[in-house]
Structure formats: structure tokens, C-alpha cells
N, C-alpha and C. Protein backbone atom coordinates (compact mmCIF):
# COMPACT_ATOMS: atom_id res chain seq x y z
N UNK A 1 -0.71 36.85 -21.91
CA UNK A 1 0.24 35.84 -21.46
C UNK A 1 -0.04 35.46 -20.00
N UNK A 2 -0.31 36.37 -19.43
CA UNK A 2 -0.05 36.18 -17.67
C UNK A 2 -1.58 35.76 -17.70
N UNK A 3 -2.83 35.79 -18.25
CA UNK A 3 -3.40 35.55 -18.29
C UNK A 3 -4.09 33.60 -18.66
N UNK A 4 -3.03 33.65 -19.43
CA UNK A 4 -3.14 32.05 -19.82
C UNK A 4 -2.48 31.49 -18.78
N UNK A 5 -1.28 31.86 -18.17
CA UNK A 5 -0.49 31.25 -17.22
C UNK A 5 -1.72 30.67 -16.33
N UNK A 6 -2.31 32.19 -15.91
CA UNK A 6 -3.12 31.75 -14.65
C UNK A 6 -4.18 31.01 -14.65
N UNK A 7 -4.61 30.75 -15.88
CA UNK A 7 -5.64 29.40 -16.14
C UNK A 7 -5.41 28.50 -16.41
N UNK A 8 -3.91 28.22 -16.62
CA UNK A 8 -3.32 27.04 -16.81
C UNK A 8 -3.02 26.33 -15.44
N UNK A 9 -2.84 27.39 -14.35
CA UNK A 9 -2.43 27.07 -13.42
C UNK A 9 -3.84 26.67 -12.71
N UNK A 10 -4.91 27.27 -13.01
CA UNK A 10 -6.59 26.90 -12.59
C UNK A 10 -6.66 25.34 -12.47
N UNK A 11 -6.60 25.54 -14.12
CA UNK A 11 -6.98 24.42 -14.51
C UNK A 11 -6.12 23.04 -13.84
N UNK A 12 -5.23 23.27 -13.73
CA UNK A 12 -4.33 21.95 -12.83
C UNK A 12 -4.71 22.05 -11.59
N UNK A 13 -4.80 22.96 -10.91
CA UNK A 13 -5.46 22.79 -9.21
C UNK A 13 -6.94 22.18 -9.24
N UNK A 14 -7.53 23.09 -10.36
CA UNK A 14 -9.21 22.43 -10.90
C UNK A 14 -9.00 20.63 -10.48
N UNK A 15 -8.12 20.00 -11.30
CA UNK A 15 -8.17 18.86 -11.92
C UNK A 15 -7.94 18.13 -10.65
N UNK A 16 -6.43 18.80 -10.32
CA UNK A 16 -5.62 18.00 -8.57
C UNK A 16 -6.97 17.78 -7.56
N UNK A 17 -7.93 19.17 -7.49
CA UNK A 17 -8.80 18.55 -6.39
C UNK A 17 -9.75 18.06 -6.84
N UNK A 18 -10.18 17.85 -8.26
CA UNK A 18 -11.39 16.92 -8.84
C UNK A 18 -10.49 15.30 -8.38
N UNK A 19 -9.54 15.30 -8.46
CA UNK A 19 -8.82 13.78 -7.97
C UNK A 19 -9.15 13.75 -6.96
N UNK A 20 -9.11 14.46 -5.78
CA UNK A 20 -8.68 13.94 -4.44
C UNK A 20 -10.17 13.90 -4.65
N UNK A 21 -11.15 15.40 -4.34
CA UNK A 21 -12.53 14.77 -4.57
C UNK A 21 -13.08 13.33 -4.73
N UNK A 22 -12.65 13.27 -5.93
CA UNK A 22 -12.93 11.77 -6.78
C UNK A 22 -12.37 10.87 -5.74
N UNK A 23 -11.38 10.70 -5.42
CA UNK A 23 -11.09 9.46 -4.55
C UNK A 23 -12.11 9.43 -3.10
N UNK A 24 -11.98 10.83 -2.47
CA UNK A 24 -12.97 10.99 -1.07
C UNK A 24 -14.18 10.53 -1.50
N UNK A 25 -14.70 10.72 -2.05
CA UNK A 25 -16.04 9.95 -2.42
C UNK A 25 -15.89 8.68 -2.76
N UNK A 26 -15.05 8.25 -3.65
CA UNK A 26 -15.32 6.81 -4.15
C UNK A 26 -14.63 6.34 -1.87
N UNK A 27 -14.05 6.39 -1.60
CA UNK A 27 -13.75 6.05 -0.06
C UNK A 27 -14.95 6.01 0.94
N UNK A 28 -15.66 7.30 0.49
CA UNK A 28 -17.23 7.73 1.14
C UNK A 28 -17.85 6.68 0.64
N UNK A 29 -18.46 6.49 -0.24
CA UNK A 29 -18.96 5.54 -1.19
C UNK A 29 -18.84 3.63 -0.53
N UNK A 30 -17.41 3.92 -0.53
CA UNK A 30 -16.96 2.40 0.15
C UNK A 30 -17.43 2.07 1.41
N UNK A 31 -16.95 3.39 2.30
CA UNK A 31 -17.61 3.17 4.08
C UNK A 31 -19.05 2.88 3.69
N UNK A 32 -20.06 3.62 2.97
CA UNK A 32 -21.94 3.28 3.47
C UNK A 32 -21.91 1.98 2.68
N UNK A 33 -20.96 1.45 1.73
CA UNK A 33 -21.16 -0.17 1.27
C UNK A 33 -20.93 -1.06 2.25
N UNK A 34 -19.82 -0.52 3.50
CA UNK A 34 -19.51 -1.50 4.38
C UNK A 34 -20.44 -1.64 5.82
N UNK A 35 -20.86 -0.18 5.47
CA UNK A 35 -21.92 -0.04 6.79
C UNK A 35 -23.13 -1.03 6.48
N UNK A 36 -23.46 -1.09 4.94
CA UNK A 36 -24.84 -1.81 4.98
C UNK A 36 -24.52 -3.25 4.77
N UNK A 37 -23.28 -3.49 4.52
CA UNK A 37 -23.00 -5.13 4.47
C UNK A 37 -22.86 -5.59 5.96
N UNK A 38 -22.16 -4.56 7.09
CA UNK A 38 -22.24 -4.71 8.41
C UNK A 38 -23.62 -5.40 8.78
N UNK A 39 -24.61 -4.19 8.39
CA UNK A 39 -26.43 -4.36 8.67
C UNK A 39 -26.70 -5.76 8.71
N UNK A 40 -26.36 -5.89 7.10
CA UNK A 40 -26.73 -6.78 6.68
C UNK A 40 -26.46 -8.58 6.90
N UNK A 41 -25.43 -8.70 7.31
CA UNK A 41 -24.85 -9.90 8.38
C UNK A 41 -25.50 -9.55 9.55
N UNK A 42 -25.50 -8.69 10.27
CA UNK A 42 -25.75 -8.64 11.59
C UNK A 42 -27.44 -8.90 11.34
N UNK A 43 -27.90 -8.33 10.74
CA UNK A 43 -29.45 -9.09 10.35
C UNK A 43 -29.57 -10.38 10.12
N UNK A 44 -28.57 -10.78 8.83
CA UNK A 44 -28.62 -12.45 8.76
C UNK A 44 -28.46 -13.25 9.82
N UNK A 45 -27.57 -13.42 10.88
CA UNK A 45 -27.14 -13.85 12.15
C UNK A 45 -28.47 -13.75 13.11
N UNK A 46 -29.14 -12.91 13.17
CA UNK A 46 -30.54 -12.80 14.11
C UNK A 46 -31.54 -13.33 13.49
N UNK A 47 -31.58 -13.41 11.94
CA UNK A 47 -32.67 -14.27 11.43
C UNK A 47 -32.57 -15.43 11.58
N UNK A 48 -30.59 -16.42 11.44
CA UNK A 48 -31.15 -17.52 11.55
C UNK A 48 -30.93 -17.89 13.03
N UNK A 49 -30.62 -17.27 14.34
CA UNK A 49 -30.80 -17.43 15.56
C UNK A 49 -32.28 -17.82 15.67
N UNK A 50 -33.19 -16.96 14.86
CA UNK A 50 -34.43 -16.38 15.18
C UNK A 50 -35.14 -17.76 14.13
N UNK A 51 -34.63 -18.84 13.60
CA UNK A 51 -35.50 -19.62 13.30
C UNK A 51 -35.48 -19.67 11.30
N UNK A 52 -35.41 -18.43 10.90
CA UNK A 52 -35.61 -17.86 9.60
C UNK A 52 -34.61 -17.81 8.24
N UNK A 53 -34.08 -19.55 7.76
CA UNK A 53 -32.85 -19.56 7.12
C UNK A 53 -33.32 -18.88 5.94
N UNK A 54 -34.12 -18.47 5.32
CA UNK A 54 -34.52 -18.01 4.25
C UNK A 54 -34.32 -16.59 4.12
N UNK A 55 -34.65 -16.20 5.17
CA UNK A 55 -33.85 -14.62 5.25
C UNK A 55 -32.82 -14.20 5.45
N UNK A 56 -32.08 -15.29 6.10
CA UNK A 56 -30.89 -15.49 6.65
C UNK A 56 -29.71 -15.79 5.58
N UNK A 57 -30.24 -16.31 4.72
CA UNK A 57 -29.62 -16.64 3.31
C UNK A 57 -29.87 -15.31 2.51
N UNK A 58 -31.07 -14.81 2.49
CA UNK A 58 -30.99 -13.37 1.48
C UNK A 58 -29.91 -12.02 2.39
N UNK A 59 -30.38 -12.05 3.17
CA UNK A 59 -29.52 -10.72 4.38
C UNK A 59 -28.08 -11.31 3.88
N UNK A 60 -27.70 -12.18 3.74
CA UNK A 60 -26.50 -12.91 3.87
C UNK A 60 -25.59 -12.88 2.21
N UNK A 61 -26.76 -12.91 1.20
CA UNK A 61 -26.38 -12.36 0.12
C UNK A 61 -26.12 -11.17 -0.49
N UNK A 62 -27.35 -10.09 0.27
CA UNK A 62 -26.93 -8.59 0.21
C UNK A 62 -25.80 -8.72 0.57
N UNK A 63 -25.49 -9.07 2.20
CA UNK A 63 -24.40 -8.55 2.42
C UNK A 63 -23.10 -8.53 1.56
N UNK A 64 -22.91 -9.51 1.10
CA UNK A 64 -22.17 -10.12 0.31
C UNK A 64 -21.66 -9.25 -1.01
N UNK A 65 -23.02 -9.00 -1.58
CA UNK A 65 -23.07 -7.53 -2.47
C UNK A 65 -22.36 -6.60 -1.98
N UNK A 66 -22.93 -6.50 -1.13
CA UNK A 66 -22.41 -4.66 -0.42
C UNK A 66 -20.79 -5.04 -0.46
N UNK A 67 -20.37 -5.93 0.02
CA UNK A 67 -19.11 -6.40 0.68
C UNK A 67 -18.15 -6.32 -1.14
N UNK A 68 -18.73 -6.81 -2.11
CA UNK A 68 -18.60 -6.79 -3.47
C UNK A 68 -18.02 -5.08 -4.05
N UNK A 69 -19.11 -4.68 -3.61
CA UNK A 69 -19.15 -2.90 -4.00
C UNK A 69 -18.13 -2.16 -3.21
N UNK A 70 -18.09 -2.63 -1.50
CA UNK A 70 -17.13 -2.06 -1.08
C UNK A 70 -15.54 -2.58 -1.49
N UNK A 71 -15.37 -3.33 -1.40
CA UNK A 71 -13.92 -3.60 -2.39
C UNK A 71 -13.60 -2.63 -3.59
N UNK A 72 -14.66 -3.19 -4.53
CA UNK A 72 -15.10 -2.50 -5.94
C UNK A 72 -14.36 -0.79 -5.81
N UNK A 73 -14.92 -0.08 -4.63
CA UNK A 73 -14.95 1.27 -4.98
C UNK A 73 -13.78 1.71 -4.50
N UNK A 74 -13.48 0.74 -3.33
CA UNK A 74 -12.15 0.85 -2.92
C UNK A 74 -11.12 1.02 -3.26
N UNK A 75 -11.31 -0.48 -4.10
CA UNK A 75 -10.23 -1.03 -5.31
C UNK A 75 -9.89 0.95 -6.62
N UNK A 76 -10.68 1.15 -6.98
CA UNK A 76 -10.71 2.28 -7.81
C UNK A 76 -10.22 3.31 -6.88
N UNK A 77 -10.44 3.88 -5.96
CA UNK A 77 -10.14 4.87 -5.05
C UNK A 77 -8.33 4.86 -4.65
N UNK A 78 -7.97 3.46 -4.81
CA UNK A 78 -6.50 2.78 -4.58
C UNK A 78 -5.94 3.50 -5.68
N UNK A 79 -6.48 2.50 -6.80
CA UNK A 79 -6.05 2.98 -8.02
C UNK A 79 -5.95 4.43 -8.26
N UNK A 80 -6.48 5.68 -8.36
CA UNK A 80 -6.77 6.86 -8.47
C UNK A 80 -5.79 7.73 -7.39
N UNK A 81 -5.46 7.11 -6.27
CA UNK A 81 -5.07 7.65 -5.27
C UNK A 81 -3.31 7.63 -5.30
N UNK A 82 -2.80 5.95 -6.04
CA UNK A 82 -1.58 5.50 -6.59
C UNK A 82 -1.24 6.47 -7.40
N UNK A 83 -2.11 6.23 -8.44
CA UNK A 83 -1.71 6.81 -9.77
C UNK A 83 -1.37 8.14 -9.37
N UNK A 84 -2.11 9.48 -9.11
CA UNK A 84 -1.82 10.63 -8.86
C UNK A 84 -0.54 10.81 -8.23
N UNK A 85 -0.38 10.09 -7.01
CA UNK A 85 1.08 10.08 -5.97
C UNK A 85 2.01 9.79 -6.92
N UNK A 86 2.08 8.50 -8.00
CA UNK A 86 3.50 8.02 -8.68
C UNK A 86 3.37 8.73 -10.23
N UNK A 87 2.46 9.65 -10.46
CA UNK A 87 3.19 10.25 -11.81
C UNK A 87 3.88 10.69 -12.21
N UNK A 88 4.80 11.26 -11.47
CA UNK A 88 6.22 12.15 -11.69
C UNK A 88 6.84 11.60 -10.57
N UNK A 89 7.07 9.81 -10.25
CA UNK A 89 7.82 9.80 -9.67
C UNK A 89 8.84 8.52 -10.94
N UNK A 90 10.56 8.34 -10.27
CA UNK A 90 10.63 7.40 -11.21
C UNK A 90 10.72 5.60 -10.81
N UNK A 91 10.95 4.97 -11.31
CA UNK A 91 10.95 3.73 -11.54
C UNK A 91 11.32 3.07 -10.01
N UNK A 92 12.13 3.60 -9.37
CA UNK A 92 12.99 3.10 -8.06
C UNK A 92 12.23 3.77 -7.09
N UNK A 93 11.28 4.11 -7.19
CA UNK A 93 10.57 5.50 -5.81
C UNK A 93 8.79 5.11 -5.96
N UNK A 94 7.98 4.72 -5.14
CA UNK A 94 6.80 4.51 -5.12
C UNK A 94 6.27 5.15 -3.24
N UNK A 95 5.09 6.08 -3.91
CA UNK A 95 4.17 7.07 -2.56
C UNK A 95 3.23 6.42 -2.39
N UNK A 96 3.20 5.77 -1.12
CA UNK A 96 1.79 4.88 -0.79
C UNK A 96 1.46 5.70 0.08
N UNK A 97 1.48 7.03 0.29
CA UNK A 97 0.57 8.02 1.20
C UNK A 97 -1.07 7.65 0.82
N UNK A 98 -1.77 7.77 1.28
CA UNK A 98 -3.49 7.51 1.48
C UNK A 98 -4.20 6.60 0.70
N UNK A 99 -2.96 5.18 0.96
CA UNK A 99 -3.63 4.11 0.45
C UNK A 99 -3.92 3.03 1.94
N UNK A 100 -4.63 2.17 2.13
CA UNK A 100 -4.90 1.40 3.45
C UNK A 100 -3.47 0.79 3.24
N UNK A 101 -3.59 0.34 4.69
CA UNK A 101 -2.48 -0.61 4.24
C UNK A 101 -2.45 -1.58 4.07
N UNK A 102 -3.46 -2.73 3.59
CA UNK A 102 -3.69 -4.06 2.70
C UNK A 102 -3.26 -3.56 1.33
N UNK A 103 -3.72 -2.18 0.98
CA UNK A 103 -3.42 -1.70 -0.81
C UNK A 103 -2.02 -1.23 -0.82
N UNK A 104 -1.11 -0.65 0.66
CA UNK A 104 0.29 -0.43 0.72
C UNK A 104 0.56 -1.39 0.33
N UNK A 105 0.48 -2.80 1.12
CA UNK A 105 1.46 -3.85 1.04
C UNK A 105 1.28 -4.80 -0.07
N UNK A 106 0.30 -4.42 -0.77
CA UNK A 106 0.07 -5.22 -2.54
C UNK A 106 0.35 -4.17 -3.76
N UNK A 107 0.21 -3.03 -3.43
CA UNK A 107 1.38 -1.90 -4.02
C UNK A 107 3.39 -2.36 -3.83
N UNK A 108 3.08 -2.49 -2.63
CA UNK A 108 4.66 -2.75 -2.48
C UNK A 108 5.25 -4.12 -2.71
N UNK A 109 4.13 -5.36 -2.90
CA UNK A 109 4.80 -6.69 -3.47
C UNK A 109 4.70 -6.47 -4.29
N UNK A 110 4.32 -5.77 -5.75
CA UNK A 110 4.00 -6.23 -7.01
C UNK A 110 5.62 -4.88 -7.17
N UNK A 111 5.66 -3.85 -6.65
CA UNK A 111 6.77 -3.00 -6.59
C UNK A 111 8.29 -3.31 -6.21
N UNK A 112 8.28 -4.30 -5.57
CA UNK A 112 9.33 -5.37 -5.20
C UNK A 112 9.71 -6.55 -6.64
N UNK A 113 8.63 -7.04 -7.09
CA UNK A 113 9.12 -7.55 -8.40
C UNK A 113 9.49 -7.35 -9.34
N UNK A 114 8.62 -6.13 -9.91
CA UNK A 114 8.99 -5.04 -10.91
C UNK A 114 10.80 -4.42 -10.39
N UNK A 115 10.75 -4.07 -9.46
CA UNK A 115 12.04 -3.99 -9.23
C UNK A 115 13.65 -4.75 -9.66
N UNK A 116 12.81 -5.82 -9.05
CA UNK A 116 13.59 -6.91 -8.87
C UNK A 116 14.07 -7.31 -10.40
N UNK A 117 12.59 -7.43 -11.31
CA UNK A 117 13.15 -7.91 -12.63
C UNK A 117 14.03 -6.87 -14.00
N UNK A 118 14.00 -5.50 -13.27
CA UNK A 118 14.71 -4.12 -13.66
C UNK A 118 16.03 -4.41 -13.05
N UNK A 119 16.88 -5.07 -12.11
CA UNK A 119 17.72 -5.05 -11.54
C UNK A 119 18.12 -3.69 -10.75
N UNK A 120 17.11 -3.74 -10.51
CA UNK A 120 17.09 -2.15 -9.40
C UNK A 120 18.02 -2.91 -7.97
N UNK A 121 18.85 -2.26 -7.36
CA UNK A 121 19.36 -2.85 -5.83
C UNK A 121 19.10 -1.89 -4.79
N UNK A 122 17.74 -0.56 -4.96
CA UNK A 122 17.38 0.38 -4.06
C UNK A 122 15.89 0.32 -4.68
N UNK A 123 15.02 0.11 -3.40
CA UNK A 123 13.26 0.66 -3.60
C UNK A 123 13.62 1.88 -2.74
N UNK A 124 12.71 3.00 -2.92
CA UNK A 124 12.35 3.84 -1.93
C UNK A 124 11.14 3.92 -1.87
N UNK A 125 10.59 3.34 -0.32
CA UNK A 125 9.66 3.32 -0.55
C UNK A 125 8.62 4.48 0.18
N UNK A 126 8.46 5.90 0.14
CA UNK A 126 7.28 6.93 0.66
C UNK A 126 6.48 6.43 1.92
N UNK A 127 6.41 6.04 2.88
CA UNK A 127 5.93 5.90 3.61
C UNK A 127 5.20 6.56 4.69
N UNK A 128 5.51 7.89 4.73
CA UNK A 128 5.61 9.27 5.75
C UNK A 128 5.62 8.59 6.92
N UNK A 129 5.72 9.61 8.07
CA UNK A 129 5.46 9.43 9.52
C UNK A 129 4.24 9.62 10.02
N UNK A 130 3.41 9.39 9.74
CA UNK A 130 2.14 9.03 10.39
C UNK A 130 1.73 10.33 10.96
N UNK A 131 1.78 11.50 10.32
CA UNK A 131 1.06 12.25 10.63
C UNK A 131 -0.36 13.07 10.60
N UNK A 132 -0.58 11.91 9.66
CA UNK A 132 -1.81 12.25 9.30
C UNK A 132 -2.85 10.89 9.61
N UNK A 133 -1.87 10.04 10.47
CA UNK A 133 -2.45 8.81 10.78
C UNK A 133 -3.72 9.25 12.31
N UNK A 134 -4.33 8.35 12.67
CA UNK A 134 -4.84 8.47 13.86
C UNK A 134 -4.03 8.77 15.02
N UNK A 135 -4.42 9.83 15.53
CA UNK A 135 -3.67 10.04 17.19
C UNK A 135 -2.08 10.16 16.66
N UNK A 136 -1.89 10.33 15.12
CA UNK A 136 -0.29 10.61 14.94
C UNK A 136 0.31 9.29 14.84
N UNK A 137 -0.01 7.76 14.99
CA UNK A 137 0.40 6.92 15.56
C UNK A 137 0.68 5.98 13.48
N UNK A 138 2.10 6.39 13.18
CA UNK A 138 1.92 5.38 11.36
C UNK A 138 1.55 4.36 11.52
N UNK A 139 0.86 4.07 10.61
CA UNK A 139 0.42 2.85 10.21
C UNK A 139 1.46 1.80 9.22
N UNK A 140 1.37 2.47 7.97
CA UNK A 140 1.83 1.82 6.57
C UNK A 140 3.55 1.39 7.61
N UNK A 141 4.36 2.36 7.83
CA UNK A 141 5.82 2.18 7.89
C UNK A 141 6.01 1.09 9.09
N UNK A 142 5.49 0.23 9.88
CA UNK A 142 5.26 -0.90 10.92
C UNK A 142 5.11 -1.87 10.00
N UNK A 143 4.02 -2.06 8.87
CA UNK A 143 3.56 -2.76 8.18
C UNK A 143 4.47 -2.97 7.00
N UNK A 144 4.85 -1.99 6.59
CA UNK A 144 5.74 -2.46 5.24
C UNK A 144 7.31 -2.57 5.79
N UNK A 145 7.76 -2.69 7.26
CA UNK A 145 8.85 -2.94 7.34
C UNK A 145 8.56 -4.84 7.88
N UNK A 146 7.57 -4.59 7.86
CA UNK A 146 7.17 -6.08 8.50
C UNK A 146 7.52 -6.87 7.56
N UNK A 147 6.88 -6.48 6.26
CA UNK A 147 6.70 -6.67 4.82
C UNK A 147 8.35 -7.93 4.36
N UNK A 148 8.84 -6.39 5.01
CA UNK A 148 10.73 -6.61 4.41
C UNK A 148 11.08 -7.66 5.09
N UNK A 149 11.01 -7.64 6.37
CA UNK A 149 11.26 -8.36 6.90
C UNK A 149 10.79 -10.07 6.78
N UNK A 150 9.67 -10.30 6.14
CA UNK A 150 8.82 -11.65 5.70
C UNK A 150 9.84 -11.74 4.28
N UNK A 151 10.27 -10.67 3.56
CA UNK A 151 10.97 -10.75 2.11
C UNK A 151 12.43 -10.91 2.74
N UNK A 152 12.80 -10.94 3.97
CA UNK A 152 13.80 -11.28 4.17
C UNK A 152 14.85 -9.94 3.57
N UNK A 153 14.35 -8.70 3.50
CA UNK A 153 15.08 -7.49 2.58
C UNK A 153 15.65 -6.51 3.57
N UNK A 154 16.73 -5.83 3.51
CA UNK A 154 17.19 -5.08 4.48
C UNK A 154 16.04 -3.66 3.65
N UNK A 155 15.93 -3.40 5.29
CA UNK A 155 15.62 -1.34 4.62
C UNK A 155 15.61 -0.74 6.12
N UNK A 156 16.02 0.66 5.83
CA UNK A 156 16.30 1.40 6.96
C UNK A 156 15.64 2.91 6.21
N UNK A 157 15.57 3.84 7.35
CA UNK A 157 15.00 4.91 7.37
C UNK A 157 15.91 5.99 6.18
N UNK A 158 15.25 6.94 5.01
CA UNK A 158 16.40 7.56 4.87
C UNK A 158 16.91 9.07 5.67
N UNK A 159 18.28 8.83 5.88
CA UNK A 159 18.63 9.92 6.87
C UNK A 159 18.13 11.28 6.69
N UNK A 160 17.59 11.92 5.07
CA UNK A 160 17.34 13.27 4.67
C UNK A 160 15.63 12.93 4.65
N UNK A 161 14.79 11.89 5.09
CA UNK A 161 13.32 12.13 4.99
C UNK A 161 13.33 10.79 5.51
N UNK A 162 12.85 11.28 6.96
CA UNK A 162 11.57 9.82 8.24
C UNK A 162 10.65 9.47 7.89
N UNK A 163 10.41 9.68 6.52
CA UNK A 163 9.04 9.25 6.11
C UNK A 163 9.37 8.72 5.14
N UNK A 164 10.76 7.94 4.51
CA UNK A 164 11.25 7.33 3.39
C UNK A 164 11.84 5.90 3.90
N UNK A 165 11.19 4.68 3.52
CA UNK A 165 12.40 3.61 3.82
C UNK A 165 13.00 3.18 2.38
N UNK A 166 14.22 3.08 2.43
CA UNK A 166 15.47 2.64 1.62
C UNK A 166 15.26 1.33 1.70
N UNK A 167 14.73 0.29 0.83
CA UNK A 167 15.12 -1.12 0.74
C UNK A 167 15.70 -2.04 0.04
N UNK A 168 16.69 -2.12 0.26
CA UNK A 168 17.74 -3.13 -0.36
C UNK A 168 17.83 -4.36 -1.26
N UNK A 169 17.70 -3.89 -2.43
CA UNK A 169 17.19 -5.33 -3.23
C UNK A 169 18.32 -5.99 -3.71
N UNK A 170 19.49 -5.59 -3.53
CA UNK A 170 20.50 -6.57 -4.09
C UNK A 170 20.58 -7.87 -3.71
N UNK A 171 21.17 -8.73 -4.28
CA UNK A 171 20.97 -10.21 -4.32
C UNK A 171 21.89 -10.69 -2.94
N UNK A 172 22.95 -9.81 -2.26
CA UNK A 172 23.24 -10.50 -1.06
C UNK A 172 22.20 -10.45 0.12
N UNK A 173 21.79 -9.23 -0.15
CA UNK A 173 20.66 -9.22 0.57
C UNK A 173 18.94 -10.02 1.19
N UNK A 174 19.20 -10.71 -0.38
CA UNK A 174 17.78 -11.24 -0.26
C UNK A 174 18.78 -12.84 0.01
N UNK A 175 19.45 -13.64 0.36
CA UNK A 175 19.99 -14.53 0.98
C UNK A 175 20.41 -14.54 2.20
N UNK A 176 20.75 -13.44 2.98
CA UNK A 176 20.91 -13.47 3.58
C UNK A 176 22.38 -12.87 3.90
N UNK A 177 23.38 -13.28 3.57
CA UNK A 177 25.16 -13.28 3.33
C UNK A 177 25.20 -11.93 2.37
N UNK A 178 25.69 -10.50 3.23
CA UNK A 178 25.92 -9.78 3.10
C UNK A 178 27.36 -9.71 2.54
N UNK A 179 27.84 -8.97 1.70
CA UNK A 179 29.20 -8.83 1.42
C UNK A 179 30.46 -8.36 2.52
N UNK A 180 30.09 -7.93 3.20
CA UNK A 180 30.93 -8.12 5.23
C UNK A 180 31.54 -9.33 5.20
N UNK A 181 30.31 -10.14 5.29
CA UNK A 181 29.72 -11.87 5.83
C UNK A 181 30.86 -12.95 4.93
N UNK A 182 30.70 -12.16 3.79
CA UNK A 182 31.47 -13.43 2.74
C UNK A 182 33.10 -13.16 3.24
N UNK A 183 33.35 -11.44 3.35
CA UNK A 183 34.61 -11.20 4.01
C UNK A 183 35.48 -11.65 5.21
N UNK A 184 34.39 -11.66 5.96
CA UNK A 184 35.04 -12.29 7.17
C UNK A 184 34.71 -14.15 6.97
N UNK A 185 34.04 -14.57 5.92
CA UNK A 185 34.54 -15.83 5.89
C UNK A 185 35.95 -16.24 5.01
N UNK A 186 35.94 -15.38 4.19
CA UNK A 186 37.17 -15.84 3.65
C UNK A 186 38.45 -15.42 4.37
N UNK A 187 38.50 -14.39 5.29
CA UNK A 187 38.88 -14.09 5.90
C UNK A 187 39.51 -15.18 7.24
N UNK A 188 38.49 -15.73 7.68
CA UNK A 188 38.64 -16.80 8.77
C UNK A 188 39.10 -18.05 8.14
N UNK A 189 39.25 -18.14 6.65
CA UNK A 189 39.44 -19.27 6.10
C UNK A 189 38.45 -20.36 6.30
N UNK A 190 37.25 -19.81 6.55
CA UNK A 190 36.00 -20.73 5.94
C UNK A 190 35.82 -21.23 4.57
N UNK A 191 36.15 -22.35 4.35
CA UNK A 191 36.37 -23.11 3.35
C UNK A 191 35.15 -23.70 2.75
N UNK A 192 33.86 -23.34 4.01
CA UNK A 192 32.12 -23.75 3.40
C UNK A 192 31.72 -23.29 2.39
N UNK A 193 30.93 -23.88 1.35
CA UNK A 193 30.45 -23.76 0.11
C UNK A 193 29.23 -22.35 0.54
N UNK A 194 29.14 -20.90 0.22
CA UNK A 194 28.54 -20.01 -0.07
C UNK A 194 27.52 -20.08 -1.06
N UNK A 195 26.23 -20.06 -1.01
CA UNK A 195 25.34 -19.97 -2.40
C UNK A 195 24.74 -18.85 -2.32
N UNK A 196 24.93 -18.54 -3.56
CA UNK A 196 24.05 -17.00 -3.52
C UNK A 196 23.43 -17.10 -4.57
């Protein structure tokens, strides 16, 4: 018995770091695609300074490739990196821990609709505190409050985890006219037509 336990338990740590593995590489993978598409423009640019549109056009198409592949592996590394974070999470809760944050903030619009068309009126959205960011300094939680803010969506920090924003999808919210707002107009005997 204790014996199966403990290979059961192998076998899931086995698997957890064949993921992360798997993603560090496909990420590894992405940086030397971007390094040689770098090359590779910066070559095209000196060829046709240098007279040479013909090379300048091929350097210019590698690059292009490379630039292809690096997305490509990226794109999968996103994917792989999502998936693992949101498998046991539920419907109202999405972990964009060690995704960039171009793949946070297209994780979190397509997570905002899905929401939206569930009639969910709370995202939570995982964000951490940037401690594992450069120099400590978050990235994603600047960016995806920016996010809210372009969606016009309230969200605030949650008080039991600084690395969680709470965002507000109910429908007063995304207009603007909070339920306060409508109070103190009827209140004042504002008689203006409200649309929500």
C-alpha cells in the first residue's frame, strides 16, 4: 500500500516537473528564435545600407521565420503554462503566474467574456506580487489593472492575498453608475433618465 502511495506520488511530481521542464524549454527554444530573427534584421538593414536588396530581402525573410517560430513556441509554452496553473481552479478564478504579459492580458480579455456571458459579477484574477518578477518590481498586476481600467471595470486588491485582484463584473459597474450613484440620485430627486 504505502508503497503504491509513494509512486503515485512519484509519478505526479515526475509529470509536474516534466511540465514546467516542457514549458522552460519551449521559452528557451523561443529566446534563440528571437535571438536569430534579431541577427537576422540586423543583417538585413546592413545589406541594404550596404547596396545588397537581394540579401536584404532573404535576411529579412529568415527573420521573419524565426519571428514565426518564436511566437509559435511561445504561443505553446502560454498554453502549457495556463493550462497547468487553471486545472483545479474554478470558473470565476484564473492564475496568470509565468505567462508574459501580452499572454496575461489576452488570457484575461477572452476571461472577461467568458465571464461575462456566465453572469459571473466577480473575476479573480491571480496576479501575485512580483516576486519573482525582475528586481521584485510586478509586472502582470500594473498591466492588468490598466486592462480594467480601458474595460472601464472596478477591481481592487483582495484583502486575504496581494497577489489577487477582485474584478467587478456586474453590470453597474461596467456603465459606470454604481448602485450608491443611482441612490443618491433618487435621493436628490434627479429626475434624469439613467441607462444601464
Amino acid at each position: 500500500m504505502l508503497h503504491r502511495l509513494f509512486n503515485a506520488l512519484l509519478s505526479l511530481f515526475t509529470s509536474q516537473q516534466h511540465d514546467r521542464d516542457d514549458h522552460l524549454t519551449l521559452r528557451a527554444r523561443a529566446a534563440e528564435e528571437g535571438d536569430a530573427m534579431a541577427r537576422c534584421f540586423q543583417e538585413s538593414h546592413q545589406a541594404y545600407a550596404s547596396g545588397n536588396r537581394a540579401l536584404a530581402k532573404d535576411l529579412s525573410n529568415k527573420g521573419k521565420e524565426h519571428r514565426n517560430r518564436m511566437e509559435d513556441l511561445n504561443r505553446q509554452a502560454s498554453d502549457r503554462i495556463f493550462t497547468e496553473n487553471n486545472k483545479d481552479r474554478g470558473p470565476h478564478e484564473i492564475d496568470l503566474h509565468g505567462l508574459y504579459v501580452n499572454e496575461a492580458i489576452t488570457r484575461t480579455d477572452l476571461a472577461l467574456g467568458q465571464a461575462r456571458a456566465r453572469g459571473e459579477t466577480e473575476l479573480h484574477l491571480i496576479v501575485g506580487k512580483g516576486l519573482h518578477s525582475k528586481n521584485g518590481v510586478a509586472k502582470l498586476k500594473p498591466a492588468i489593472e490598466d486592462l480594467m481600467r480601458k474595460h472601464q471595470l472596478s477591481a481592487q486588491l483582495d484583502p486575504n492575498n496581494a497577489g489577487v485582484l477582485i474584478v467587478h463584473l456586474g453590470s453597474s459597474h461596467r456603465h459606470g453608475v454604481d448602485a450608491d450613484e443611482i441612490t443618491r440620485r433618487i435621493e436628490k430627486g434627479d429626475n434624469g433618465c439613467i441607462i444601464m
